[in-house]
ModelCIF file with pLDDT and N, C-alpha, C, O atoms, coordinates in Angstrom:
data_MODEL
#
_entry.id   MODEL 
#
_entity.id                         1 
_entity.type                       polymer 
_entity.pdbx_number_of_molecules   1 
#
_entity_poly.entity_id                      1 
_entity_poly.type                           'polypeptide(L)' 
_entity_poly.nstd_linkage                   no 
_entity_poly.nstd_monomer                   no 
_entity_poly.pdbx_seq_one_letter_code       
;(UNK)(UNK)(UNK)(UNK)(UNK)(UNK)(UNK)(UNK)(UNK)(UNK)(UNK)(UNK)(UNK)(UNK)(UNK)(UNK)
(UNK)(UNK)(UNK)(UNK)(UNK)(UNK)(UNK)(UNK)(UNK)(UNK)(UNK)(UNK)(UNK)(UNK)(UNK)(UNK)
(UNK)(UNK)(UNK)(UNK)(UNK)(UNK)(UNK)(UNK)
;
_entity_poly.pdbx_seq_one_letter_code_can   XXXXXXXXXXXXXXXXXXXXXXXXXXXXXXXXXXXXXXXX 
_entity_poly.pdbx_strand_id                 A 
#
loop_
_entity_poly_seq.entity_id 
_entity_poly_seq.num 
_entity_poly_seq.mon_id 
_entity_poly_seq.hetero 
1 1  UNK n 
1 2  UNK n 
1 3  UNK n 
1 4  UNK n 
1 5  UNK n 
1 6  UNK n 
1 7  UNK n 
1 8  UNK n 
1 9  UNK n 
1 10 UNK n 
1 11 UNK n 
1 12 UNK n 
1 13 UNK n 
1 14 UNK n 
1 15 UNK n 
1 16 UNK n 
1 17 UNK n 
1 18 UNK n 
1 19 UNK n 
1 20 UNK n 
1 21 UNK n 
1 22 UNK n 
1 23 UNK n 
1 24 UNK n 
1 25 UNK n 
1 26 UNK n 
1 27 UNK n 
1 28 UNK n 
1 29 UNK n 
1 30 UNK n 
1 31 UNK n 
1 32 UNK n 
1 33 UNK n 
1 34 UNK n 
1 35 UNK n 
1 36 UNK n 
1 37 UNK n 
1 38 UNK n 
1 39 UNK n 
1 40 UNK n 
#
_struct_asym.id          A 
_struct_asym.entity_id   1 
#
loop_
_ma_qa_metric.id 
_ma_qa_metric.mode 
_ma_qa_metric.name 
_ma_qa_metric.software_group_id 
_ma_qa_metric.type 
1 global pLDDT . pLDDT 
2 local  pLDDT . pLDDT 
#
_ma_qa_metric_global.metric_id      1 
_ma_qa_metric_global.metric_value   92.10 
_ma_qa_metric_global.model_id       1 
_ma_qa_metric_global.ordinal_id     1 
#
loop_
_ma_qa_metric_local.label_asym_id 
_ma_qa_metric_local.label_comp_id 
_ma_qa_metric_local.label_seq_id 
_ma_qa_metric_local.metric_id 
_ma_qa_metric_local.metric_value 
_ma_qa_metric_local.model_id 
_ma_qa_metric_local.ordinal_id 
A UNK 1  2 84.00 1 1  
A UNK 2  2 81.00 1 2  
A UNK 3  2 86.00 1 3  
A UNK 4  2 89.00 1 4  
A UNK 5  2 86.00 1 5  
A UNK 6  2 87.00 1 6  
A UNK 7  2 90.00 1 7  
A UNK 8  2 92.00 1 8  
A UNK 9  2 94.00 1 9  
A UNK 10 2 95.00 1 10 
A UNK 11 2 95.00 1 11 
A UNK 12 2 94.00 1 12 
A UNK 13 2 94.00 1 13 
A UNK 14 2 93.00 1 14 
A UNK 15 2 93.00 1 15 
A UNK 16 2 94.00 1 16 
A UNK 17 2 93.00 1 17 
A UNK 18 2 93.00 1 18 
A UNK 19 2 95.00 1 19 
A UNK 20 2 96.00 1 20 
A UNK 21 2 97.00 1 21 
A UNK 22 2 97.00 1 22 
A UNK 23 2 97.00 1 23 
A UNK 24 2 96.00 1 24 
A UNK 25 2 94.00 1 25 
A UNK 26 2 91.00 1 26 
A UNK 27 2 92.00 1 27 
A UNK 28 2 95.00 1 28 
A UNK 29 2 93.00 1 29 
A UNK 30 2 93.00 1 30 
A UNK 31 2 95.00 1 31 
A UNK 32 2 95.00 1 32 
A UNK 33 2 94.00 1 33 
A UNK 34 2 94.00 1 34 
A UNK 35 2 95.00 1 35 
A UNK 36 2 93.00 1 36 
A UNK 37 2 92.00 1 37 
A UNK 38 2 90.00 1 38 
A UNK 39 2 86.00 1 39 
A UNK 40 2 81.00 1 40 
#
loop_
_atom_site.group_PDB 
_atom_site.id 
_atom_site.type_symbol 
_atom_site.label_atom_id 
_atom_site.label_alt_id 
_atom_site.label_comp_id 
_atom_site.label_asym_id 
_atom_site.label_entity_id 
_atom_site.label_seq_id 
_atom_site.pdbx_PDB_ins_code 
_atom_site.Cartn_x 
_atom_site.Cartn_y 
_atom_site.Cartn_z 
_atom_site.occupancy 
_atom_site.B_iso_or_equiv 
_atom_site.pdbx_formal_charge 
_atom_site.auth_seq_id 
_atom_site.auth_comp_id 
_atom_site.auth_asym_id 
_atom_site.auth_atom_id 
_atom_site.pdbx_PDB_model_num 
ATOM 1   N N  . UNK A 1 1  ? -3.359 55.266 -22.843 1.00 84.00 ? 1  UNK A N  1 
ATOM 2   C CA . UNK A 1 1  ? -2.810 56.398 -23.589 1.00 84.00 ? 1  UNK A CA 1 
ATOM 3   C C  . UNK A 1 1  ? -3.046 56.148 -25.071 1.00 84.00 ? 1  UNK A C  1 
ATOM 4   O O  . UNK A 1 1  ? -3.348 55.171 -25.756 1.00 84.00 ? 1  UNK A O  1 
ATOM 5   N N  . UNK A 1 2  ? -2.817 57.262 -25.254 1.00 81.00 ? 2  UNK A N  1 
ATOM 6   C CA . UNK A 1 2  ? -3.245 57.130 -27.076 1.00 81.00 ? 2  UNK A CA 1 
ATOM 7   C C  . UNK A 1 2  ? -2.230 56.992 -27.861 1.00 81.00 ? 2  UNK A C  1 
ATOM 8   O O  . UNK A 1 2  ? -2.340 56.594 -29.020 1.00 81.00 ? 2  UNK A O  1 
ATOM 9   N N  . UNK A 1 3  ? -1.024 57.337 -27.253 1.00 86.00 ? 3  UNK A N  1 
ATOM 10  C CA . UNK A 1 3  ? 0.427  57.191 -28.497 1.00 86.00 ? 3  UNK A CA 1 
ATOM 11  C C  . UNK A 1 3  ? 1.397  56.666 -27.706 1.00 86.00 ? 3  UNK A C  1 
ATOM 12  O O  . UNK A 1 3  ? 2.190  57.382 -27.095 1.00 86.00 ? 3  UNK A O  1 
ATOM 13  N N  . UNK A 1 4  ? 1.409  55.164 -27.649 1.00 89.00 ? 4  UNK A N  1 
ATOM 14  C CA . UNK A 1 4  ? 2.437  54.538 -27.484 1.00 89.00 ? 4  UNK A CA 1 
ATOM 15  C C  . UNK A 1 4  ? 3.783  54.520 -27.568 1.00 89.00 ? 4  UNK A C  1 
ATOM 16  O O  . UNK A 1 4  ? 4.708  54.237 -26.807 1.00 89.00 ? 4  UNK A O  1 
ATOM 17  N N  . UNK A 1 5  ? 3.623  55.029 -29.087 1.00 86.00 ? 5  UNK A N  1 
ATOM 18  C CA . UNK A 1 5  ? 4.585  54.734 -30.102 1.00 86.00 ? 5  UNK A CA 1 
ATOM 19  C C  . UNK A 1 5  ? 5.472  55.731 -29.701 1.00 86.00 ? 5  UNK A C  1 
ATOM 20  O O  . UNK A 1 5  ? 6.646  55.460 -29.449 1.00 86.00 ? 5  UNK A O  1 
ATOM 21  N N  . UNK A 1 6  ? 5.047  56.793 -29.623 1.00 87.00 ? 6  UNK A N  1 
ATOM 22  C CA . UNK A 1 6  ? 5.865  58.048 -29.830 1.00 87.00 ? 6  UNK A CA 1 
ATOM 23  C C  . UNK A 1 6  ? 6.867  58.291 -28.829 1.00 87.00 ? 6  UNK A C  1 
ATOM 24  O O  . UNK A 1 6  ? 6.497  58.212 -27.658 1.00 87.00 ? 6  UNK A O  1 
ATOM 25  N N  . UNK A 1 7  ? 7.539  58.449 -28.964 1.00 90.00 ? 7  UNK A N  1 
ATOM 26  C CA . UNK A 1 7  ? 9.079  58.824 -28.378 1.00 90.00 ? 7  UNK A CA 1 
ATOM 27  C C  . UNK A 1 7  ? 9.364  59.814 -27.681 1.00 90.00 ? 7  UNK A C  1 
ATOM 28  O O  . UNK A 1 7  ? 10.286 59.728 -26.871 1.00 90.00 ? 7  UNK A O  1 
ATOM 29  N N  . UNK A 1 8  ? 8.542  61.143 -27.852 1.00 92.00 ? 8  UNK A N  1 
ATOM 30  C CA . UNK A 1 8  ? 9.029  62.508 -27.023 1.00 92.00 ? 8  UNK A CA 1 
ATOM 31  C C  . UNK A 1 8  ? 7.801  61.926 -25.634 1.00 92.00 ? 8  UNK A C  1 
ATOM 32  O O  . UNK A 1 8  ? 6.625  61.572 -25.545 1.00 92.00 ? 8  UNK A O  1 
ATOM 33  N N  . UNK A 1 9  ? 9.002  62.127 -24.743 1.00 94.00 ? 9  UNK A N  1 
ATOM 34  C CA . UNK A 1 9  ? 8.142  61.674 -23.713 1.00 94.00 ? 9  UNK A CA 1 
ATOM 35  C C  . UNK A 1 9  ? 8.904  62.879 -22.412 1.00 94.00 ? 9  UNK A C  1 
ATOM 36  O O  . UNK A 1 9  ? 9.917  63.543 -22.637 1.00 94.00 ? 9  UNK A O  1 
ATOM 37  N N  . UNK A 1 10 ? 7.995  62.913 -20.898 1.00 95.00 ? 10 UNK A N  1 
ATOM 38  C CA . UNK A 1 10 ? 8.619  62.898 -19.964 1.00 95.00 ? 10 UNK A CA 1 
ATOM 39  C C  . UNK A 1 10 ? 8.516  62.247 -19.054 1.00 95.00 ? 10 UNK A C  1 
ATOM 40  O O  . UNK A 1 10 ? 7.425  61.895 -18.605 1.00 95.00 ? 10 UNK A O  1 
ATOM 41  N N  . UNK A 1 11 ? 10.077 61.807 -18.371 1.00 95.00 ? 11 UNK A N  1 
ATOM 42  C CA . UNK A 1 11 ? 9.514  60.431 -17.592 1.00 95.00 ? 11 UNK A CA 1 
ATOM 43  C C  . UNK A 1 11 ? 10.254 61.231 -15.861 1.00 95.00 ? 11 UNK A C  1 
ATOM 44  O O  . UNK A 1 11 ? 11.010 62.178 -15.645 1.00 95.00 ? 11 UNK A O  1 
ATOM 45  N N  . UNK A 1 12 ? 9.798  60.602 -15.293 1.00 94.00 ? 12 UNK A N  1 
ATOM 46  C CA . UNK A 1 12 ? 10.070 60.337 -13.777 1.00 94.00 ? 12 UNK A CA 1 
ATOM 47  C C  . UNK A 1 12 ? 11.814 59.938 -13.293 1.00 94.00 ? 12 UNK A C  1 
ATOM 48  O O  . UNK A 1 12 ? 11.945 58.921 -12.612 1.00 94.00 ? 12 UNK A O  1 
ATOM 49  N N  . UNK A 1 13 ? 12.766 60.534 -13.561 1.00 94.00 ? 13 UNK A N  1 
ATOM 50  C CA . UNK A 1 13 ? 13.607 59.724 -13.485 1.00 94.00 ? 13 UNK A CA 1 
ATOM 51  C C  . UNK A 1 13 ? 13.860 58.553 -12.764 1.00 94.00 ? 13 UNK A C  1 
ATOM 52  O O  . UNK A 1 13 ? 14.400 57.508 -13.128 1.00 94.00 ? 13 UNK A O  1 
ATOM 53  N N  . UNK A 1 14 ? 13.211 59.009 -11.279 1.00 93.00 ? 14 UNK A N  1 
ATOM 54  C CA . UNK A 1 14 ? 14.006 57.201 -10.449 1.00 93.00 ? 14 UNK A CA 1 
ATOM 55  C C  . UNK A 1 14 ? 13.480 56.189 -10.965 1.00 93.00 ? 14 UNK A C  1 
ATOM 56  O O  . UNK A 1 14 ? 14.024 55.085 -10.929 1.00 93.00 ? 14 UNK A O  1 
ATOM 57  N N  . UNK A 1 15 ? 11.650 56.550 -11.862 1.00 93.00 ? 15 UNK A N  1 
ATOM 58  C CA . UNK A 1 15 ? 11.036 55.563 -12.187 1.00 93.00 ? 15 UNK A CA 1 
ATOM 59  C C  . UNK A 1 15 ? 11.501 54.942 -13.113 1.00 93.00 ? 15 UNK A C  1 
ATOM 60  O O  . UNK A 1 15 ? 11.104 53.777 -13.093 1.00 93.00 ? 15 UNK A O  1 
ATOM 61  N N  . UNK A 1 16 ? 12.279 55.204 -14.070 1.00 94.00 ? 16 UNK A N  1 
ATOM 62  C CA . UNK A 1 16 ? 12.857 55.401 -15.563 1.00 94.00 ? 16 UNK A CA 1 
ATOM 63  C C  . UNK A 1 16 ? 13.756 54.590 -15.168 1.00 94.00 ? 16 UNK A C  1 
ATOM 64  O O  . UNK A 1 16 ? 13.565 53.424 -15.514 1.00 94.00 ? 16 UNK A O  1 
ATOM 65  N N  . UNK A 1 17 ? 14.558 54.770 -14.639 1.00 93.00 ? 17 UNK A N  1 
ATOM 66  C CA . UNK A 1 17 ? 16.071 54.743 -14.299 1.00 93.00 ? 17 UNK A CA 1 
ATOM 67  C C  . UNK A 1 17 ? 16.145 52.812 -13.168 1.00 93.00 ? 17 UNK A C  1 
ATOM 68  O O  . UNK A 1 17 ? 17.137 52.085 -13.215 1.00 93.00 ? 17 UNK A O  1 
ATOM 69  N N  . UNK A 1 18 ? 14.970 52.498 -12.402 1.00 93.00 ? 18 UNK A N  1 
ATOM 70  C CA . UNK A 1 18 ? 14.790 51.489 -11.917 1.00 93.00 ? 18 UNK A CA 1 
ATOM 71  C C  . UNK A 1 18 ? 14.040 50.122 -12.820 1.00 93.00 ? 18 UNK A C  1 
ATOM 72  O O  . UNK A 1 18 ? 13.708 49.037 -12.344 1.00 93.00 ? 18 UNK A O  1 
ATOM 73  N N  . UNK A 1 19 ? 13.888 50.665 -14.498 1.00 95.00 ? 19 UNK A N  1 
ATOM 74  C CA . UNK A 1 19 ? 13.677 49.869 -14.975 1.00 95.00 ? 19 UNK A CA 1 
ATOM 75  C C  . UNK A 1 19 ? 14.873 48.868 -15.801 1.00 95.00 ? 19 UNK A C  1 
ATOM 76  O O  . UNK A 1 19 ? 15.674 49.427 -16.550 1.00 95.00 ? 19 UNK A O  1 
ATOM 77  N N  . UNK A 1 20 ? 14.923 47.394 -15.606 1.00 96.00 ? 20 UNK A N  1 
ATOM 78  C CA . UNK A 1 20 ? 15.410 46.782 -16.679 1.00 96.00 ? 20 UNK A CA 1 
ATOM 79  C C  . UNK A 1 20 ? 14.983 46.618 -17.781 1.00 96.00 ? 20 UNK A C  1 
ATOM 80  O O  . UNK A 1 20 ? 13.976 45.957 -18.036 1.00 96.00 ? 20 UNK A O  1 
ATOM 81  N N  . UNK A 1 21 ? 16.055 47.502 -19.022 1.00 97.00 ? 21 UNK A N  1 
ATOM 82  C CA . UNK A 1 21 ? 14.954 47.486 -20.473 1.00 97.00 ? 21 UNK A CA 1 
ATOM 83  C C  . UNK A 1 21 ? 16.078 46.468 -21.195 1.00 97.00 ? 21 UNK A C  1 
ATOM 84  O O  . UNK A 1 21 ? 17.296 46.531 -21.028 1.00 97.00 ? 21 UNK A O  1 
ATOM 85  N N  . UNK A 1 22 ? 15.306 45.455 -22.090 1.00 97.00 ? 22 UNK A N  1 
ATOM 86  C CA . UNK A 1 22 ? 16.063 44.394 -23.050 1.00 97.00 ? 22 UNK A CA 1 
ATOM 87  C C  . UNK A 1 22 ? 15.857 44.901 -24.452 1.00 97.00 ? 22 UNK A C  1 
ATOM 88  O O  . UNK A 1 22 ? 16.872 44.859 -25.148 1.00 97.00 ? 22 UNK A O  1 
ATOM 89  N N  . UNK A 1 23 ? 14.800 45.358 -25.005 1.00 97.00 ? 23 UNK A N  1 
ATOM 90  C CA . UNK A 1 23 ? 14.492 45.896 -26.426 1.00 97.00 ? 23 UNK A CA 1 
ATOM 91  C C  . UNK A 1 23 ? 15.540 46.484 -26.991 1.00 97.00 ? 23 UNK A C  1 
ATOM 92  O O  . UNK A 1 23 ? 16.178 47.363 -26.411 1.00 97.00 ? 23 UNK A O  1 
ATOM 93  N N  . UNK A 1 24 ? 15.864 45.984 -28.373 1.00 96.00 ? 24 UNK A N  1 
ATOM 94  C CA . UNK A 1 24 ? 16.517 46.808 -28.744 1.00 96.00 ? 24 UNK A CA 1 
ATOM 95  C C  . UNK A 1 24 ? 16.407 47.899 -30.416 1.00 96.00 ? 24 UNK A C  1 
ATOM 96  O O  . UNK A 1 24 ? 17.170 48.524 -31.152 1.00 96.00 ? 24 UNK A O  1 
ATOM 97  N N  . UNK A 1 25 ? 15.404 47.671 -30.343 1.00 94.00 ? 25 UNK A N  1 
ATOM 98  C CA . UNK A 1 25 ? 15.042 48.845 -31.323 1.00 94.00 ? 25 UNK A CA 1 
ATOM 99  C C  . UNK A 1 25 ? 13.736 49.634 -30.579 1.00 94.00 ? 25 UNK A C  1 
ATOM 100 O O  . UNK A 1 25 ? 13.449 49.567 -29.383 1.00 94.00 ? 25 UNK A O  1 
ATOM 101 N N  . UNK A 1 26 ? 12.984 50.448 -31.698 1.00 91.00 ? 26 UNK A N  1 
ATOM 102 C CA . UNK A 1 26 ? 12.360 51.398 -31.236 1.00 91.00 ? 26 UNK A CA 1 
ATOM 103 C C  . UNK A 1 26 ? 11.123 50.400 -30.558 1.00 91.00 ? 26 UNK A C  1 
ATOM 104 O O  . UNK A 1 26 ? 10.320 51.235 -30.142 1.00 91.00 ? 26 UNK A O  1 
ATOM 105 N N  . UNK A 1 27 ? 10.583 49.076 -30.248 1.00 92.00 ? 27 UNK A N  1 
ATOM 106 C CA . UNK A 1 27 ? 10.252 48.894 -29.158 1.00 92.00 ? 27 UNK A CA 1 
ATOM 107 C C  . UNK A 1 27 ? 10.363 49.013 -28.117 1.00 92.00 ? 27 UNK A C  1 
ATOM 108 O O  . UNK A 1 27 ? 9.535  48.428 -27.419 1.00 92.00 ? 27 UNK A O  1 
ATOM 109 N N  . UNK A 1 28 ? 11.140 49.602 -27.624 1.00 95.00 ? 28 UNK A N  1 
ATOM 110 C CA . UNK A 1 28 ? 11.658 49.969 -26.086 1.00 95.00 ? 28 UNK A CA 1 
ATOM 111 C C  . UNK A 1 28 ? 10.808 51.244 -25.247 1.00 95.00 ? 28 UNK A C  1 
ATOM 112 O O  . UNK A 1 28 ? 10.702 51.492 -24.046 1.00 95.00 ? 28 UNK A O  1 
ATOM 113 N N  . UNK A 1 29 ? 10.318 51.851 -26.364 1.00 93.00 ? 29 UNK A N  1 
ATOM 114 C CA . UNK A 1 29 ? 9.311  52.577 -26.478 1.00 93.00 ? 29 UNK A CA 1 
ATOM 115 C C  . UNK A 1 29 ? 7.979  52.361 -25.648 1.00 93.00 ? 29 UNK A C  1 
ATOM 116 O O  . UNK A 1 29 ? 7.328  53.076 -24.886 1.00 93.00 ? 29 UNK A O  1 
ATOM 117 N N  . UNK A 1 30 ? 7.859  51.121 -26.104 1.00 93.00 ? 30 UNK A N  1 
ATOM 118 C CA . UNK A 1 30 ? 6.506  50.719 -25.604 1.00 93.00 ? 30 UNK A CA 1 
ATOM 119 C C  . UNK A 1 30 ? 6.886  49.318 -24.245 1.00 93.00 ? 30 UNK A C  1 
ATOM 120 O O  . UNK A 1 30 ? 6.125  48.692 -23.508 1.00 93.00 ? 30 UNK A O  1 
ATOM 121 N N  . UNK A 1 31 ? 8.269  49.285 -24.405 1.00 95.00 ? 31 UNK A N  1 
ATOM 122 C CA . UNK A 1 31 ? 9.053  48.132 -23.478 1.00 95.00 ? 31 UNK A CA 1 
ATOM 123 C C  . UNK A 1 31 ? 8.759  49.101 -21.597 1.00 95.00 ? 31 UNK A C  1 
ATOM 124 O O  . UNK A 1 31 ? 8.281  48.822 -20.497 1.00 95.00 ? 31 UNK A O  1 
ATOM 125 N N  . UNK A 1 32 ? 9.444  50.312 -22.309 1.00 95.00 ? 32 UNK A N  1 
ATOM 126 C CA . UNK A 1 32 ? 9.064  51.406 -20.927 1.00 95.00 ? 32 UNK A CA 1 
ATOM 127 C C  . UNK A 1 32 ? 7.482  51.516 -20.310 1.00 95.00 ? 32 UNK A C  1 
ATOM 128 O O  . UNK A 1 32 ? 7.048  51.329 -19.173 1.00 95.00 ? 32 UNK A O  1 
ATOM 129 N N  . UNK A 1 33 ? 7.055  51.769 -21.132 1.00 94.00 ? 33 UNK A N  1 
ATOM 130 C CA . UNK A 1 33 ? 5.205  52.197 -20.693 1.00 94.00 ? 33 UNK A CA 1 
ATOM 131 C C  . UNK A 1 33 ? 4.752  50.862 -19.905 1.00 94.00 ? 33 UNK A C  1 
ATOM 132 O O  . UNK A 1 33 ? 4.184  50.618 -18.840 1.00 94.00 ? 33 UNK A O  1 
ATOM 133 N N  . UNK A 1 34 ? 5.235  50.209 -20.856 1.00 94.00 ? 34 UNK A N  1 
ATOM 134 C CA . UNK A 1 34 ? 4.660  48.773 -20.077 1.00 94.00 ? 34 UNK A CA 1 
ATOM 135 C C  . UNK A 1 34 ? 5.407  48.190 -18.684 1.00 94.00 ? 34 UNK A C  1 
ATOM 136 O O  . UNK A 1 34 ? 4.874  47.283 -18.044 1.00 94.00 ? 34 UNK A O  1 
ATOM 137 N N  . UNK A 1 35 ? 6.562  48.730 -18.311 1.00 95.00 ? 35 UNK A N  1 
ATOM 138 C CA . UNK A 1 35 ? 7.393  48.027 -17.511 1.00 95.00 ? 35 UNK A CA 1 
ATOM 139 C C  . UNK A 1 35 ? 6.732  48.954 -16.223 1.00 95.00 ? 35 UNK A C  1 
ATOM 140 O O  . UNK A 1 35 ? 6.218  48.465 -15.217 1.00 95.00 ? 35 UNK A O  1 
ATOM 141 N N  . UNK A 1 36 ? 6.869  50.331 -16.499 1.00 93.00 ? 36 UNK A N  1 
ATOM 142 C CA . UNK A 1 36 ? 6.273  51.578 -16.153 1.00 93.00 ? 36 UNK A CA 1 
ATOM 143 C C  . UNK A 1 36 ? 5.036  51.508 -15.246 1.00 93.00 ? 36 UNK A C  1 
ATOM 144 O O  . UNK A 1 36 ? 4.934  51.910 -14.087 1.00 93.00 ? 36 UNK A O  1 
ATOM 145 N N  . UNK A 1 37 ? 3.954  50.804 -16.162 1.00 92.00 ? 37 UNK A N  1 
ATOM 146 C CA . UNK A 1 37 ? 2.354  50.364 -15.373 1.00 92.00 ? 37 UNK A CA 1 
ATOM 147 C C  . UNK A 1 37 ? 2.768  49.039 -14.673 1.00 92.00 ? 37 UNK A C  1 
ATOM 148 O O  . UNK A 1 37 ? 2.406  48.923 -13.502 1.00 92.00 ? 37 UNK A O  1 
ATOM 149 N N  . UNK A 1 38 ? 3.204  48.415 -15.017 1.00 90.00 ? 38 UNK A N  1 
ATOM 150 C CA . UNK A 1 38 ? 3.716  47.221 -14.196 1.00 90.00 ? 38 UNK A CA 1 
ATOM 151 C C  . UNK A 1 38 ? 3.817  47.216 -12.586 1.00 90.00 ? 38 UNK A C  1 
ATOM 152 O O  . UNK A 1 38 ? 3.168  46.687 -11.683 1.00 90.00 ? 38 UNK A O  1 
ATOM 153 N N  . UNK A 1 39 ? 5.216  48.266 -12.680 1.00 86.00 ? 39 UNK A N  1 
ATOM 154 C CA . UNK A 1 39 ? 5.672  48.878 -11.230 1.00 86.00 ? 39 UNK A CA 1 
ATOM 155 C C  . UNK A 1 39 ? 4.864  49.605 -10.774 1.00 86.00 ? 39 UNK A C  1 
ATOM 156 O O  . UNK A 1 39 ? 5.019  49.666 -9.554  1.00 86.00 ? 39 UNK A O  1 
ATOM 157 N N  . UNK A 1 40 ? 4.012  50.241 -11.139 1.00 81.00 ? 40 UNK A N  1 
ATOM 158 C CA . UNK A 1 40 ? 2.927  51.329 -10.534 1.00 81.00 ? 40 UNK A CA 1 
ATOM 159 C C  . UNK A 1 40 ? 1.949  50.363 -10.054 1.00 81.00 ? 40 UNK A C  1 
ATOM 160 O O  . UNK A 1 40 ? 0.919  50.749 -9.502  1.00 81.00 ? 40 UNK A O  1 
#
């Protein structure tokens, strides 16, 4: 993807929702995408 960064997103909820996120600033951002391809 081309914008990591960016924040307006739509996500999958169960997929969303089955992740453990630790980040706590606006890395979490890119904490999701990555946790995201992980599980996929």
């Amino acid at each position: 993807c081309k914008d990591v960064s960016n924040s307006f997103k739509l996500y999958n909820g169960d997929a969303l929702r089955s992740l453990t996120l630790k980040c706590n600033n606006f890395d979490i951002v890119e904490e999701i995408l990555i946790k995201l391809k992980r599980e996929i």
